[in-house]
Protein backbone atom coordinates (compact mmCIF):
# COMPACT_ATOMS: atom_id res chain seq x y z
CA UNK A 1 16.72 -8.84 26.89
CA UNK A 2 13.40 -9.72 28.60
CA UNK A 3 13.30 -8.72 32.26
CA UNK A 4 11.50 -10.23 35.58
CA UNK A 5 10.95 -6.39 36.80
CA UNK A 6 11.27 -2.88 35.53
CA UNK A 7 11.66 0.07 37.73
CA UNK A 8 10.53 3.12 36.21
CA UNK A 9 10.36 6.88 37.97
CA UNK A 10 7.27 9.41 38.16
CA UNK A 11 5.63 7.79 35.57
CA UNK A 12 5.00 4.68 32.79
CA UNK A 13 6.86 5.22 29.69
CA UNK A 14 4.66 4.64 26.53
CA UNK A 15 7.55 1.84 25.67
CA UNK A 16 6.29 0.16 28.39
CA UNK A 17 2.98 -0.65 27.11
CA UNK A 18 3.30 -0.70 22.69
CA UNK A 19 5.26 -3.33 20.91
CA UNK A 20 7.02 -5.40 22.55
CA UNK A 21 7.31 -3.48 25.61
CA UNK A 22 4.90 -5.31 27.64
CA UNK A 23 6.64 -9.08 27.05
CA UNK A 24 9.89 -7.52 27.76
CA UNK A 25 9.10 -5.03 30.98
CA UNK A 26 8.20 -8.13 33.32
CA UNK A 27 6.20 -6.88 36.23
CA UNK A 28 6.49 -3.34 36.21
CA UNK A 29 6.79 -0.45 39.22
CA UNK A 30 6.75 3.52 39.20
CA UNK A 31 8.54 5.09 41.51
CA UNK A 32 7.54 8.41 43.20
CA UNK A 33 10.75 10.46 43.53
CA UNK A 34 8.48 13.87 43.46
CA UNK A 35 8.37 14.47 39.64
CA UNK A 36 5.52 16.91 38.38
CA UNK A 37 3.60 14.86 36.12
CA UNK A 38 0.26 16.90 36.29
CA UNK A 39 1.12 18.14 32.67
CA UNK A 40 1.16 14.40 31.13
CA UNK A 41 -1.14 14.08 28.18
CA UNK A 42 -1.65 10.15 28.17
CA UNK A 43 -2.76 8.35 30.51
CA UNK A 44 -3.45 4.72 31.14
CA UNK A 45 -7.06 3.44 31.84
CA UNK A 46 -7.83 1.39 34.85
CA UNK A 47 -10.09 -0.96 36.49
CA UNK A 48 -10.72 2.41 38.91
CA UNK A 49 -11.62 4.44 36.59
CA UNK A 50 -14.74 2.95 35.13
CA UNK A 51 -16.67 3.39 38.40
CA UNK A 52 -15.30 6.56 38.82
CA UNK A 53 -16.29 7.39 35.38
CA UNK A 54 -18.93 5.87 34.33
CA UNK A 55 -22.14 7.24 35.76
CA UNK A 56 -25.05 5.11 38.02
CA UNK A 57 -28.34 4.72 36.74
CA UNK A 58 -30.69 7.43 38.22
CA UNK A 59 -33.36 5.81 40.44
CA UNK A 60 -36.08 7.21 38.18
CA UNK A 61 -34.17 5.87 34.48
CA UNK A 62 -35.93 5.02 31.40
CA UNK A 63 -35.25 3.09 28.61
CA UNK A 64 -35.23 6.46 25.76
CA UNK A 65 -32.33 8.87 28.56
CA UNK A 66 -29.39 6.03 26.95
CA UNK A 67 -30.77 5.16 23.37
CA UNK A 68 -29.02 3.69 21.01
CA UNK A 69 -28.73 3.58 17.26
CA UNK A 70 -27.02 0.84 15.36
CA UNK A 71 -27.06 1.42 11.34
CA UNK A 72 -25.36 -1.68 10.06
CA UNK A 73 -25.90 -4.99 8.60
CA UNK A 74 -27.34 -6.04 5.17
CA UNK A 75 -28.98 -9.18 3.64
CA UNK A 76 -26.29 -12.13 4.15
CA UNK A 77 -24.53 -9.95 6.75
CA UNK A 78 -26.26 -9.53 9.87
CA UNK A 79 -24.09 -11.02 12.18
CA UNK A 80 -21.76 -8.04 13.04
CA UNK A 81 -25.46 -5.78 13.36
CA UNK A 82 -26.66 -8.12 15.65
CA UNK A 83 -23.43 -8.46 18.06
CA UNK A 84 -22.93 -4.58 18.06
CA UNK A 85 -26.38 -4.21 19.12
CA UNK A 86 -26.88 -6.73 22.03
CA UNK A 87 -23.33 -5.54 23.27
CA UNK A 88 -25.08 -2.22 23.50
CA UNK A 89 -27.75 -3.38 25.56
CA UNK A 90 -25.33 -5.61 27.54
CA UNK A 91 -23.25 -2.57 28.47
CA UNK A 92 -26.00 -0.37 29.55
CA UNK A 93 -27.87 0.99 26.67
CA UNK A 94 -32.03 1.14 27.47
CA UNK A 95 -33.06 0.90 23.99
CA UNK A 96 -31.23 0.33 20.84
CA UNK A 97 -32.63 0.87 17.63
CA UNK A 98 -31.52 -1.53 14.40
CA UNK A 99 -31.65 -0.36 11.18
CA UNK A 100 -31.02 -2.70 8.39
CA UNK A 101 -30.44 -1.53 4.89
CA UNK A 102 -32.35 -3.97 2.43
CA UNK A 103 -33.30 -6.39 5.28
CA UNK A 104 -36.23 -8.86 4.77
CA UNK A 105 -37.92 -10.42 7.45
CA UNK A 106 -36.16 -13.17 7.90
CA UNK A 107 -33.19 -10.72 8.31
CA UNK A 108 -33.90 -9.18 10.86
CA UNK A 109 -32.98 -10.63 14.51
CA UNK A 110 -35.02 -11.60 16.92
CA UNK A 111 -34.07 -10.61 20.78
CA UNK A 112 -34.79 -7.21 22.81
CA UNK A 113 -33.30 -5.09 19.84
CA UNK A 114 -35.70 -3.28 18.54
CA UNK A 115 -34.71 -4.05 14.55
CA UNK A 116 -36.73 -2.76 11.41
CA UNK A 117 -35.51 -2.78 7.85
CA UNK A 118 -34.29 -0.36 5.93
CA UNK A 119 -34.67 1.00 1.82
CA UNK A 120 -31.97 -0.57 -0.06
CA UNK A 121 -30.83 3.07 -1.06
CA UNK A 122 -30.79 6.47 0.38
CA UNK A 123 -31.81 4.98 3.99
CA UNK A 124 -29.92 7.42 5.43
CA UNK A 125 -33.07 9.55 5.29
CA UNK A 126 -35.03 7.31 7.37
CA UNK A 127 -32.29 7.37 9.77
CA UNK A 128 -32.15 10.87 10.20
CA UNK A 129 -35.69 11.00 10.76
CA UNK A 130 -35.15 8.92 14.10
CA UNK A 131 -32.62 10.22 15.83
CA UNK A 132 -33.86 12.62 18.36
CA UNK A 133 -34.51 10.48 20.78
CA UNK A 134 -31.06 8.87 20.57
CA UNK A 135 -27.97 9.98 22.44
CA UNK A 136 -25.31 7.85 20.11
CA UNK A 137 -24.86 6.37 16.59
CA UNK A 138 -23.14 3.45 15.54
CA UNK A 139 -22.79 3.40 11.34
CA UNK A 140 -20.98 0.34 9.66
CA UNK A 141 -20.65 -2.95 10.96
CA UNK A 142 -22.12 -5.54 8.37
CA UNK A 143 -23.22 -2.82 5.64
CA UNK A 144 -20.90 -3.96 2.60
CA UNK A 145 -19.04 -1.56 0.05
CA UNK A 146 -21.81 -0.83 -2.41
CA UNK A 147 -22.32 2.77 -3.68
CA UNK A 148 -25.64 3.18 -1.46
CA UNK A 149 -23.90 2.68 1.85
CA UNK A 150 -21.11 4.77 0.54
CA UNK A 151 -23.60 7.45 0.14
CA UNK A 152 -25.72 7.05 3.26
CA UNK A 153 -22.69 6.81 5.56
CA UNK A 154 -21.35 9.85 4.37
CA UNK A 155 -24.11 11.50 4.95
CA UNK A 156 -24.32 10.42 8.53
CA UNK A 157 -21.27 11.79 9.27
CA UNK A 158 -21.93 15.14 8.18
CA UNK A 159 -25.56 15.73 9.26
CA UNK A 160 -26.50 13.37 12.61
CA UNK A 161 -26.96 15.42 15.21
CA UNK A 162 -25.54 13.17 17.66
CA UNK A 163 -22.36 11.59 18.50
CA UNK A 164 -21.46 9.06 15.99
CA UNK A 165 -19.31 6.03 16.08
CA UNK A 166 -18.07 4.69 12.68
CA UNK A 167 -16.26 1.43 12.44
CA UNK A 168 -15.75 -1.43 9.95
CA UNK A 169 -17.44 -1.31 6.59
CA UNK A 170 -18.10 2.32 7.29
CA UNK A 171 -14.43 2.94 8.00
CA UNK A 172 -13.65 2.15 4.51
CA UNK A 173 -16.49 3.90 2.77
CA UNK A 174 -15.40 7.14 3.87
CA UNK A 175 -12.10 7.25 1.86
CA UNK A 176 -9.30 8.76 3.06
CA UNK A 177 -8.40 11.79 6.29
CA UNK A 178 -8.78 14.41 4.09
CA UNK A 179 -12.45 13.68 2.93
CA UNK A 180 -13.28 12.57 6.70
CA UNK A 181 -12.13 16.34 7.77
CA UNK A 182 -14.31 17.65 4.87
CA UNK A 183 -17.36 15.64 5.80
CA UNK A 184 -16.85 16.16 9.39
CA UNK A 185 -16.28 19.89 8.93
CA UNK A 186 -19.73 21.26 9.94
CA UNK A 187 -20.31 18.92 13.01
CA UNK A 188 -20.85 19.76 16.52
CA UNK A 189 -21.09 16.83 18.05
CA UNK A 190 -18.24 14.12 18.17
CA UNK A 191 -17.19 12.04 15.54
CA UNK A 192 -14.87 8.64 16.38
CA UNK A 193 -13.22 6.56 14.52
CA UNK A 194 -12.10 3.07 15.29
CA UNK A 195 -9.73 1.62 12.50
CA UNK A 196 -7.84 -1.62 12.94
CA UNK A 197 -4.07 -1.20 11.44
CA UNK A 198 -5.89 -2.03 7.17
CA UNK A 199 -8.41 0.31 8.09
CA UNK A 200 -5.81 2.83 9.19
CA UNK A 201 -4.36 2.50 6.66
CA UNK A 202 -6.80 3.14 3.80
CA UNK A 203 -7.52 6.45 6.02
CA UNK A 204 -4.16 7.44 6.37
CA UNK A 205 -2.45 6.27 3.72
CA UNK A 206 0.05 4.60 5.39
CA UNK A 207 -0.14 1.74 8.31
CA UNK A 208 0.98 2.84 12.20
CA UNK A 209 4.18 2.20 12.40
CA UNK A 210 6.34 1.17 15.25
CA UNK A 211 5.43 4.58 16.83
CA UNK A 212 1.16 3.91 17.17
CA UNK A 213 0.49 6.60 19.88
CA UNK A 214 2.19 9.57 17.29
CA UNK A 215 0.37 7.51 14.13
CA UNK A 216 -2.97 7.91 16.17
CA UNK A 217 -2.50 11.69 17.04
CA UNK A 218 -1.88 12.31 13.65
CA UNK A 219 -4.55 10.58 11.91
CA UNK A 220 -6.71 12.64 15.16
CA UNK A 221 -5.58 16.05 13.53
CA UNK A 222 -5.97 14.97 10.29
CA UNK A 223 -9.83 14.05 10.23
CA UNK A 224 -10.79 16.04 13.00
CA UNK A 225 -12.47 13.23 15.28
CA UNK A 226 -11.88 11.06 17.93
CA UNK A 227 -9.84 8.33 16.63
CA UNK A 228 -9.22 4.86 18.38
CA UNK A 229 -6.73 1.98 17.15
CA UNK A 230 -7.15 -1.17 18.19
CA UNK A 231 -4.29 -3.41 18.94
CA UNK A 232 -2.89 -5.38 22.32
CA UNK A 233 -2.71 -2.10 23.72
CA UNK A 234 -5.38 0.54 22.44
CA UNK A 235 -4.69 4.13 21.64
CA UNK A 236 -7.33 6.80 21.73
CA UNK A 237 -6.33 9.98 20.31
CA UNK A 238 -8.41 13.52 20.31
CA UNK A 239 -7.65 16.01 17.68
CA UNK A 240 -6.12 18.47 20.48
CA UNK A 241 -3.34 15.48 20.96
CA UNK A 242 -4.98 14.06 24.47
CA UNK A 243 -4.90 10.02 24.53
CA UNK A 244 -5.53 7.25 26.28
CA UNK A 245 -4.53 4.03 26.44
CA UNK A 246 -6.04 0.53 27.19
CA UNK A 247 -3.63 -2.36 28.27
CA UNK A 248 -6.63 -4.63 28.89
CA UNK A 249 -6.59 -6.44 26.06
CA UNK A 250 -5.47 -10.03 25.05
CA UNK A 251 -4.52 -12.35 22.00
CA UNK A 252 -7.98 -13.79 23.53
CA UNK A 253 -10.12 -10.76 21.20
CA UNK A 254 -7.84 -12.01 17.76
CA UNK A 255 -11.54 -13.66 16.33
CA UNK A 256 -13.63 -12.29 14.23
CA UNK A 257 -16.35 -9.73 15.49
CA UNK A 258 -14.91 -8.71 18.57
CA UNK A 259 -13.91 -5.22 17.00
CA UNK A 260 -18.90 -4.88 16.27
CA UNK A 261 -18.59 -5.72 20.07
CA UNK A 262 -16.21 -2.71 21.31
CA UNK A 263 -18.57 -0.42 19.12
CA UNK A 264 -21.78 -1.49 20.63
CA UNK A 265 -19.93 -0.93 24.03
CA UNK A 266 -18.66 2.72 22.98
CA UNK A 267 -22.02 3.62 22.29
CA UNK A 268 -23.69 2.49 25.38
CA UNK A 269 -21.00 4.46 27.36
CA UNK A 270 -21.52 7.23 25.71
CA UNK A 271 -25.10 7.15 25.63
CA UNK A 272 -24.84 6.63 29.45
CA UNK A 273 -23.26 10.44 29.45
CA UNK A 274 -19.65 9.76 28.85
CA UNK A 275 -17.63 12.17 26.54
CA UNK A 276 -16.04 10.13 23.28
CA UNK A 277 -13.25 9.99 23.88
CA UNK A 278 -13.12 8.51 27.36
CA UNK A 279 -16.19 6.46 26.65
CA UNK A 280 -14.26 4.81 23.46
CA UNK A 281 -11.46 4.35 26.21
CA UNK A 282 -13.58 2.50 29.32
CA UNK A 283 -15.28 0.86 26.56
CA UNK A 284 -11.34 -0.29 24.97
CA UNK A 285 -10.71 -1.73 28.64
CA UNK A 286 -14.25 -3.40 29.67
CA UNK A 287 -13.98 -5.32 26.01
CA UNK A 288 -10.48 -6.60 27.30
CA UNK A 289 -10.90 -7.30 30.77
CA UNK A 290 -14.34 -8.83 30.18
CA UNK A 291 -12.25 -11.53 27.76
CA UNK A 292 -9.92 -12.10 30.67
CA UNK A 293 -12.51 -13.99 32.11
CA UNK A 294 -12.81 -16.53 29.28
CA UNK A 295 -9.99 -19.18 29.25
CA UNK A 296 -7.18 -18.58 26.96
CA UNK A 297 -8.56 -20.49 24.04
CA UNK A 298 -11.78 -20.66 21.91
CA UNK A 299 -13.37 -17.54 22.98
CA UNK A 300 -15.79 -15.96 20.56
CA UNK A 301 -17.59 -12.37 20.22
CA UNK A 302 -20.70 -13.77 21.27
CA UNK A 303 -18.63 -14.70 24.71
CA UNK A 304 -17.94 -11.21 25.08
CA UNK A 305 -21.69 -10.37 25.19
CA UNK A 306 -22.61 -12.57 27.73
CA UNK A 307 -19.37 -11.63 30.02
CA UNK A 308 -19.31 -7.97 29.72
CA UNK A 309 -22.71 -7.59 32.76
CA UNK A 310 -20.78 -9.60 34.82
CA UNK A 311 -17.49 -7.82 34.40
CA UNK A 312 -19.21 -4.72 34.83
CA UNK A 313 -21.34 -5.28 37.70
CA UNK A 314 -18.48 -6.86 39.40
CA UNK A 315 -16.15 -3.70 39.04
CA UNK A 316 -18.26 -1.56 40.34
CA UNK A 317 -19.65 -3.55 42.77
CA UNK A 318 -16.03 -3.60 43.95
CA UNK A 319 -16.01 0.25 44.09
CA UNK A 320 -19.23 0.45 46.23
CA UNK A 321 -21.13 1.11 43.35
């Protein structure tokens, strides 16, 4: 049964949004009839909120108060490094920093990133060394399987002293929830995740499921970080069980390096101030609505990039911002 409209009371049912809901719902209404739903522990992310949320440049801003640094890429492989970096910049990061483990020159891109190479092996040194002027990490994108990135990623995770966003080839070099907890054990500051359903997989041992907001909470408790699944509808879970979701996004973002885009974008936001979890969020619904303004067919990362000032500015221009 697919409907024209759906009626629902106090409040949008999470069928309403995963699987198939969305095709099937048609054009969807909630109805006030003077529920409580103050105690609700999902909520849906809106155009609204990233104004709201996300905060305005201070008059007197420099480039180092939203730093960025992007550890990814490797010889042959510098295409996801370079999109996750210039959507950082595109999305409000003043500076981001590229590190490239086992770069040459000719590896290395050339635009406002700020790019140097990296040792082959135990870089993660070097990249400790730099962070204090940073106010987010990305780790992963573009760095391969080999034993050395296995090695410096985990030792990211357990000793950067800033919020750190892992994603792609650093997803799968951390093994499985149980060694994420362990590494993540003696962090302060946040740690997210962003798996796609294989990566999920590999850390959870088992894909989502039909039921992807429960899968996500779980795999939340389980490592002890932030984690984020990306799908048509995105779920972003915190360890406590809070999540949020993103409708936003289209069969428009099914080509390849979209997924180095959203983590560029996470990190900017959070940079800019925003807590993980709802920066990971915004960040889930800029990605999507900024590929709403591509047509239907033939859009590309790189796309995404070049939309996501526009989309932004526009929003909050909208808001009075």
């Amino acid at each position: 049964m697919r409907a024209d409209a759906t009626v629902t009371f106090a409040a949008l049912k999470p069928g309403l949004l995963l699987g198939q809901g969305p095709e099937r719902s048609g054009t969807v209404e909630v109805a006030d009839i003077g529920l409580d739903v103050s105690g609700a522990s999902t909520h849906l992310v809106e155009d609204a909120d990233v104004p709201r949320m996300l905060p305005r440049r201070p008059r007197d801003a420099h480039k180092w108060q939203t730093a960025v640094y992007v550890a990814a890429g490797s010889p042959g492989m510098r295409g996801a490094a370079g999109l996750c970096s210039r959507a950082a910049m595109r999305a409000g990061a003043g500076m981001v920093r590229l590190g490239m483990p086992g770069a040459g020159p000719s590896d290395l891109p050339a635009s406002e990133v700020v790019a140097r190479a990296l040792p082959a092996a135990g870089w993660a040194e070097d990249v400790l060394s730099e962070l204090e002027r940073f106010r987010a990490l990305v780790v992963g994108p573009g760095l391969g399987q080999g034993d050395g990135a296995r090695t410096a990623v985990r030792r990211l995770v357990a000793e950067a002293p800033i919020p750190v966003i892992v994603d792609a080839d650093g997803l799968n070099l951390l093994g499985g929830a149980d060694e994420v907890r362990a590494l993540a054990s003696g962090r302060r500051p946040p740690l997210l995740l962003t798996p796609h359903d294989g990566e999920f997989s590999r850390l959870a041992g088992e894909r989502p499921g039909a039921d992807r907001l429960a899968a996500t909470r779980a795999l939340a408790r389980a490592t002890s970080a932030v984690v984020l699944l990306k799908g048509s509808t995105t779920v972003v879970a915190a360890p406590a069980g809070r999540a949020l979701l993103s409708a936003a996004g289209s069969a428009r973002l099914a080509t390849a390096g979209t997924g180095d885009v959203l983590s560029g974008v996470i990190a900017a936001f959070v940079a800019q101030g925003l807590e993980t979890q709802d920066a990971a969020a915004l960040a889930a619904h800029a990605h999507g609505a900024a590929a709403g303004l591509c047509p239907e067919r033939g859009l590309v990362a790189g796309d995404l990039v070049r939309l996501l000032p526009a989309w932004l500015s526009a929003v909050t221009g909208a808001a009075g911002g």
